[in-house]
C-alpha atoms as a PDB file:
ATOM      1  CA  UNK A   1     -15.779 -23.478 -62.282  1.00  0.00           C
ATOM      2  CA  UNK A   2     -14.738 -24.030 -58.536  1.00  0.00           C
ATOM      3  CA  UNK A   3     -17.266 -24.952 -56.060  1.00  0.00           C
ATOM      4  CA  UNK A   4     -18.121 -22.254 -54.090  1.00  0.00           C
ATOM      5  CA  UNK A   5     -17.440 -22.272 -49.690  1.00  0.00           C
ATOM      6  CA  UNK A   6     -20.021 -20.250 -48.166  1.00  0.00           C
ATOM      7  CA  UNK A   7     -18.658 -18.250 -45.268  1.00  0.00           C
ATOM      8  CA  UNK A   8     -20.463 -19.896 -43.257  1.00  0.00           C
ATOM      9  CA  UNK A   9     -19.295 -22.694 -43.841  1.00  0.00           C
ATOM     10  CA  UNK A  10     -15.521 -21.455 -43.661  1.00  0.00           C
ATOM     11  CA  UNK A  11     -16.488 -19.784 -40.041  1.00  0.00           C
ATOM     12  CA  UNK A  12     -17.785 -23.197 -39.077  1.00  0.00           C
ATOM     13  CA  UNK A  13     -14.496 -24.848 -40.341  1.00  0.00           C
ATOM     14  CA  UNK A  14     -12.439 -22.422 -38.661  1.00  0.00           C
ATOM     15  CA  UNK A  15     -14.537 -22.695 -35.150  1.00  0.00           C
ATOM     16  CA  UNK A  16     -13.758 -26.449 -35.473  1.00  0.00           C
ATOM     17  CA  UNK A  17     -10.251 -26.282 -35.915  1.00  0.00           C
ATOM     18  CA  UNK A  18     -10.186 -23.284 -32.762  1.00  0.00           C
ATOM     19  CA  UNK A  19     -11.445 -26.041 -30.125  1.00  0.00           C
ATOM     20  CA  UNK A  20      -9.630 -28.988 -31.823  1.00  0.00           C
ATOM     21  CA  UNK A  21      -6.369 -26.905 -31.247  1.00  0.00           C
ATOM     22  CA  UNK A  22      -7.935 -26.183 -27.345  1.00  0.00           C
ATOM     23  CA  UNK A  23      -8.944 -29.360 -26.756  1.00  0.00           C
ATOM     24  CA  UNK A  24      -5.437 -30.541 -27.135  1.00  0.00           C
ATOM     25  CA  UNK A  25      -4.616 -27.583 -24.932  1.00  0.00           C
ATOM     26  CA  UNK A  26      -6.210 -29.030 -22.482  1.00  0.00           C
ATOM     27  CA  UNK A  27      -4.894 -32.610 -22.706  1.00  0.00           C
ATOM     28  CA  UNK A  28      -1.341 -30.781 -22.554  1.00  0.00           C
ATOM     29  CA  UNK A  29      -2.312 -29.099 -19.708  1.00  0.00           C
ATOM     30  CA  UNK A  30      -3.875 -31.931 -18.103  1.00  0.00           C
ATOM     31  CA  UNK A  31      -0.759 -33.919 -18.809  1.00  0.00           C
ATOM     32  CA  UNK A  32       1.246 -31.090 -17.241  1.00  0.00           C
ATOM     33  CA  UNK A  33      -0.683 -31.094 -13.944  1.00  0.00           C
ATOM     34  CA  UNK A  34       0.006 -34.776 -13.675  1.00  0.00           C
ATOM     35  CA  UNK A  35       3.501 -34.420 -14.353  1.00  0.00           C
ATOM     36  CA  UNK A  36       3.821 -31.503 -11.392  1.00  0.00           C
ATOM     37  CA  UNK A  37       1.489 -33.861  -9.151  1.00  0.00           C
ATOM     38  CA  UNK A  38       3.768 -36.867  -9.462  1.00  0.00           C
ATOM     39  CA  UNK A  39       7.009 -34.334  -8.706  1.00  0.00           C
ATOM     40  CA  UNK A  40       4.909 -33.220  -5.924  1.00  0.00           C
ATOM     41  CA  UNK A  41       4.623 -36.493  -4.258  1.00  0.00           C
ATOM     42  CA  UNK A  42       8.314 -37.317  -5.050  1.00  0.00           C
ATOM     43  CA  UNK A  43       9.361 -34.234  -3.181  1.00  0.00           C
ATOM     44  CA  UNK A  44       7.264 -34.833  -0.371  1.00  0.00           C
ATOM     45  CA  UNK A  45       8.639 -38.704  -0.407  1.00  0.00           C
ATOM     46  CA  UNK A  46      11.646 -37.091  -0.504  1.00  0.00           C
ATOM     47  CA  UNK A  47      11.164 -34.451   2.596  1.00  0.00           C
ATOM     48  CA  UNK A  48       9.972 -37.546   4.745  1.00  0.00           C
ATOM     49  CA  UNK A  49      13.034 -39.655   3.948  1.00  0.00           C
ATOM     50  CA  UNK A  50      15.317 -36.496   4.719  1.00  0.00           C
ATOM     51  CA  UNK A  51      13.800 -36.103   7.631  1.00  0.00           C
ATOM     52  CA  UNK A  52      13.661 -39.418   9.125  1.00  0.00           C
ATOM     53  CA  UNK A  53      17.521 -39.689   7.920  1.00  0.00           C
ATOM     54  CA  UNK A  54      18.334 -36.516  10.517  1.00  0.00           C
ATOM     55  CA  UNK A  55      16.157 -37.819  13.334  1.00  0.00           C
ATOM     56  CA  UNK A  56      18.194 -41.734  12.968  1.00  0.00           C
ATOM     57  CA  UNK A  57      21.507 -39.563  12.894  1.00  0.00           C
ATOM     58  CA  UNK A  58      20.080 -37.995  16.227  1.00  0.00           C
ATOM     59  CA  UNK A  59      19.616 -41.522  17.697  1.00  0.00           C
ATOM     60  CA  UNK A  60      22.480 -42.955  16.329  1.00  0.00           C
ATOM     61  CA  UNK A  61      24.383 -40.120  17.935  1.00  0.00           C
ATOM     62  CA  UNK A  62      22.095 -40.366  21.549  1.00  0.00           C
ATOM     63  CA  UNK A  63      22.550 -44.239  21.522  1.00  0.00           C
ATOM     64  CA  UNK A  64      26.851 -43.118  21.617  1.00  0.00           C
ATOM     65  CA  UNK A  65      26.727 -40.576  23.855  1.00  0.00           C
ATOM     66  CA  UNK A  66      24.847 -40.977  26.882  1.00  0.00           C
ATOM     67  CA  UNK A  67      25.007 -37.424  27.423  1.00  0.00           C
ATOM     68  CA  UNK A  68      22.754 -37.067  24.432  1.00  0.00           C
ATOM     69  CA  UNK A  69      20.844 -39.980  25.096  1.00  0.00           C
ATOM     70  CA  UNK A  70      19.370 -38.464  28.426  1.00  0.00           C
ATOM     71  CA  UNK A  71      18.107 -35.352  26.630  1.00  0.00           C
ATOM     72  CA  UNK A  72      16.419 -37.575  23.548  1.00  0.00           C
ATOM     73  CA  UNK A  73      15.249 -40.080  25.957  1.00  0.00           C
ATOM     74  CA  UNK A  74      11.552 -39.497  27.900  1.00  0.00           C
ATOM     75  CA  UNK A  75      11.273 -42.513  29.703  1.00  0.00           C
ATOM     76  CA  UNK A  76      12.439 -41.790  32.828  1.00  0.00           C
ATOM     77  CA  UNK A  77      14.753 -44.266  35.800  1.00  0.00           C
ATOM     78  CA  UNK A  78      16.695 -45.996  33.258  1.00  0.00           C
ATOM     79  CA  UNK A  79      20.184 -47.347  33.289  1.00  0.00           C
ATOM     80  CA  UNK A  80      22.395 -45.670  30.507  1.00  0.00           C
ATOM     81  CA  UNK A  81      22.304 -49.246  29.470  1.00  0.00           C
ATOM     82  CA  UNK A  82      18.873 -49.382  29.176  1.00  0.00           C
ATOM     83  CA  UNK A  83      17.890 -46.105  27.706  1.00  0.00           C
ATOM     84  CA  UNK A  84      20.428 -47.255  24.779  1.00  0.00           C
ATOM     85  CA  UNK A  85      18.610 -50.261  24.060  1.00  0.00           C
ATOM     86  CA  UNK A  86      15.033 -48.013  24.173  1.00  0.00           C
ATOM     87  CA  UNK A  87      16.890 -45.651  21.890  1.00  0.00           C
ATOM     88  CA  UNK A  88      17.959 -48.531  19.515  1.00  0.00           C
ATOM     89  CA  UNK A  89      14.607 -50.236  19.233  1.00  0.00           C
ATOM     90  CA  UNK A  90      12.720 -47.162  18.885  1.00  0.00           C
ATOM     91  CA  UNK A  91      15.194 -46.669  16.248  1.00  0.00           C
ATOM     92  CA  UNK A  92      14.369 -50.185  14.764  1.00  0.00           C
ATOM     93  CA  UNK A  93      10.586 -49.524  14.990  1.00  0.00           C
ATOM     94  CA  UNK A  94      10.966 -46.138  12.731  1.00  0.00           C
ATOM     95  CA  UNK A  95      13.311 -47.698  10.032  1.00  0.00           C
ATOM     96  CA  UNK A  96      10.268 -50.138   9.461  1.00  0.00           C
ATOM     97  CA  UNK A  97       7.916 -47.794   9.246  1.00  0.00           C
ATOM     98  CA  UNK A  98       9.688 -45.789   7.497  1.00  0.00           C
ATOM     99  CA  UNK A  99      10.129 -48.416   4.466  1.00  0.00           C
ATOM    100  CA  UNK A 100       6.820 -48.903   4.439  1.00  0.00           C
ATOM    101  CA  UNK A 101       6.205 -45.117   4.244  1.00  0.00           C
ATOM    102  CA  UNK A 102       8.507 -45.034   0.958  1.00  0.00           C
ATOM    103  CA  UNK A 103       7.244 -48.260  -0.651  1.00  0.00           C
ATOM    104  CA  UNK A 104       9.866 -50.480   0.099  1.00  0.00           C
ATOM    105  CA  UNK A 105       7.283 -52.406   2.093  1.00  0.00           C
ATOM    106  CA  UNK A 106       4.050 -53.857   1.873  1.00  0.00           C
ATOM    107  CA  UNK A 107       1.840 -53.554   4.705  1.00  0.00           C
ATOM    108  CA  UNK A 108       2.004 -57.693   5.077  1.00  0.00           C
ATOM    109  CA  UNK A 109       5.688 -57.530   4.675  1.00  0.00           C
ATOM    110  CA  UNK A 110       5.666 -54.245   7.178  1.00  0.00           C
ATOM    111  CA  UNK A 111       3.802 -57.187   9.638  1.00  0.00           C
ATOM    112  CA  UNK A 112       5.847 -59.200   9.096  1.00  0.00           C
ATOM    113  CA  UNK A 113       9.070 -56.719   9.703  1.00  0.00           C
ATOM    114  CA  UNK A 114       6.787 -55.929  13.336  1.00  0.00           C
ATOM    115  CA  UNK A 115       5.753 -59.524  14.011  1.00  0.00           C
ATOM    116  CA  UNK A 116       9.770 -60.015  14.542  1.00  0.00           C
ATOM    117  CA  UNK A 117      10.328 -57.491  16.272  1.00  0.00           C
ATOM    118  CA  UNK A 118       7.450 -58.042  19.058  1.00  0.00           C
ATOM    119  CA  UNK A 119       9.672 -61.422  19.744  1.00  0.00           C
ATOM    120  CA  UNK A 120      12.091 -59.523  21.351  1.00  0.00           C
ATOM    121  CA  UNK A 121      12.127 -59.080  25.379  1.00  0.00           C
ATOM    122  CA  UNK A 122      13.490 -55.761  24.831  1.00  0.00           C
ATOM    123  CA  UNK A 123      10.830 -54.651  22.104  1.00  0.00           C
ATOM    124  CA  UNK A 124       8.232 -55.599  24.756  1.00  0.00           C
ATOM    125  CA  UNK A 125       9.325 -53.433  27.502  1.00  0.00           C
ATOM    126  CA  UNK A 126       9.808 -50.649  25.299  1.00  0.00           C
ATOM    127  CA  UNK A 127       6.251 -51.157  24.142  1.00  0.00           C
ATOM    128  CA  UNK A 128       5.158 -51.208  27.010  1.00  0.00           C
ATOM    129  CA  UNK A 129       7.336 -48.143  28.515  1.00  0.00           C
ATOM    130  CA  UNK A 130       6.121 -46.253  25.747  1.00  0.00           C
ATOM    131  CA  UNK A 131       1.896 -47.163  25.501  1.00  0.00           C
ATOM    132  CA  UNK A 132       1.667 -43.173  26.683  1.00  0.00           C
ATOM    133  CA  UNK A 133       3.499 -42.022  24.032  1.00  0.00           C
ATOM    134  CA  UNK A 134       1.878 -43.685  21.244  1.00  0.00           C
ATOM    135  CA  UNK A 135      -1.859 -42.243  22.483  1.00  0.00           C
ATOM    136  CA  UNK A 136      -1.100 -38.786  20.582  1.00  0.00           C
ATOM    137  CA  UNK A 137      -0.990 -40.296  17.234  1.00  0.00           C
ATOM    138  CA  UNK A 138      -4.571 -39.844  14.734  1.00  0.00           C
ATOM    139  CA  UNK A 139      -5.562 -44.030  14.401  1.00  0.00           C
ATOM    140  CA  UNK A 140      -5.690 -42.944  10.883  1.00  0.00           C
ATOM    141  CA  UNK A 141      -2.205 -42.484  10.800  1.00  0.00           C
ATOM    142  CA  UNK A 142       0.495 -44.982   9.934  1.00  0.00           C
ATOM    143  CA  UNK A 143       1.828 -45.147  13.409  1.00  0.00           C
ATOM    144  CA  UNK A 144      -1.748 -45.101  14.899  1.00  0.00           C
ATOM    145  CA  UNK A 145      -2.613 -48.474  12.551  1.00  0.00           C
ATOM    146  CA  UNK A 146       0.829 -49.733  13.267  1.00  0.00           C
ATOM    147  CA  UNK A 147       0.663 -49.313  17.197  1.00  0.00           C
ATOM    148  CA  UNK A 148      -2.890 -50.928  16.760  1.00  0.00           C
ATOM    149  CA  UNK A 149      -1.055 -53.856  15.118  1.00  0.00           C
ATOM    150  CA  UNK A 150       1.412 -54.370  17.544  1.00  0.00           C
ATOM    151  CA  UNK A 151      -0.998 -54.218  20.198  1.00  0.00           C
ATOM    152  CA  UNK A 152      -2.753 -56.666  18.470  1.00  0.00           C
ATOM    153  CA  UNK A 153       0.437 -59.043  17.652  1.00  0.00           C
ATOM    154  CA  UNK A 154       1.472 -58.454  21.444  1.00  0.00           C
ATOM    155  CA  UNK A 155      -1.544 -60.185  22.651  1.00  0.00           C
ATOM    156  CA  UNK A 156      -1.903 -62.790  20.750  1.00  0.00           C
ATOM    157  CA  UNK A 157       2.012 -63.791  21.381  1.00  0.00           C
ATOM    158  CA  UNK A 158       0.894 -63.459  24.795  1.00  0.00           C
ATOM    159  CA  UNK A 159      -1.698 -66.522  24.388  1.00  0.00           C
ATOM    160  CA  UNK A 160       0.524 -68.133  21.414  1.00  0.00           C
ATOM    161  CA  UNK A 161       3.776 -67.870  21.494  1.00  0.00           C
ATOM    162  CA  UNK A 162       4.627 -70.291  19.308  1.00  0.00           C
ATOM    163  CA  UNK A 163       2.678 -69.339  16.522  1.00  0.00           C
ATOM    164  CA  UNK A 164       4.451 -65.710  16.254  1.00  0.00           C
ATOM    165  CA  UNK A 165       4.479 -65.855  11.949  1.00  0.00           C
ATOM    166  CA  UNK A 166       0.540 -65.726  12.435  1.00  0.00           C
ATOM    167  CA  UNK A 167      -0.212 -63.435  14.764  1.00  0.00           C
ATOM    168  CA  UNK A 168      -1.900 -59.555  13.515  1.00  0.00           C
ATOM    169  CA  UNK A 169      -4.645 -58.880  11.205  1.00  0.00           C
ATOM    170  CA  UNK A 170      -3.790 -58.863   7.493  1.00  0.00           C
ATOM    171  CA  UNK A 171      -6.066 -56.634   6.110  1.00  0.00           C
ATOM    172  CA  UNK A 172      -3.795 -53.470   4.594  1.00  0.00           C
ATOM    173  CA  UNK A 173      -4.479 -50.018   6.390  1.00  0.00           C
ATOM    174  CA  UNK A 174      -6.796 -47.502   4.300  1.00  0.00           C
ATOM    175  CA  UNK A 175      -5.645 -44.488   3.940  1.00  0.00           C
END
């Protein structure tokens, strides 16, 4: 003679079964919203690289074409000379940024990517030309920390030149 399930007990077996199959639901689901929050960021990634790829194409164009360079340019009384070089290291500034945006860089290695460049004359003027410009930035953003840096790397250069591979705080941004 066969033992004998109560119904209970077969509603009780069943009811376990029900959330074992919608607990893995949920991990699926889970999983899923990952997945779409990963894509998410890669698109975004994406959309800044796009877009920092048509403004360089703009100043590549502007540094060719004085013509163009005049209407891209803000700072005012220069030579076309000179507005090409502001162009061209404004253009140098955003390609480093713009790696470390992406994760090519580090912030250290995006220092040290800015501690060269604040040993050029020309980087210094258009620092300088440009202190207004950088004032409408959040300090919480990337170019707000990174403006903060070079400020930083800009006066100690100015007391130790020589020791330019040291100068700027190391501690990474939070963000």
């Amino acid at each position: 003679m066969g033992t004998r399930v109560s119904p209970l007990r077969k509603f009780g077996g069943r009811l376990r079964s029900g959330f074992d199959r919608g607990r893995r639901r949920e991990e699926l689901v889970l999983q899923l919203i990952g997945q779409l929050a990963r894509v998410a960021e890669e698109m975004h990634r994406s959309n800044v690289v796009q877009a920092q790829r048509v403004a360089l194409e703009q100043m590549d164009r502007a540094i060719d074409d004085p013509t163009l360079a005049a209407a891209l340019s803000t700072l005012p009384s220069l030579t076309v000379q000179k507005r090409r070089q502001m162009l061209f290291v404004n253009r140098e500034y955003a390609v480093v940024l713009l790696a470390h945006r992406v994760g090519m860089l580090s912030w250290n290695e995006t220092l040290g990517q800015l501690r060269v460049l604040c040993r050029n004359d020309l980087f210094r003027e258009y620092w300088g030309r440009t202190v207004d410009h950088r004032r409408s930035y959040p300090e919480s953003s990337l170019e707000g920390r990174a403006g903060q840096m070079v400020d930083a790397m800009l006066e100690e250069l100015a007391d130790e030149p020589e020791e330019w591979w040291v100068v700027g705080i190391q501690d990474p941004p939070t963000s």
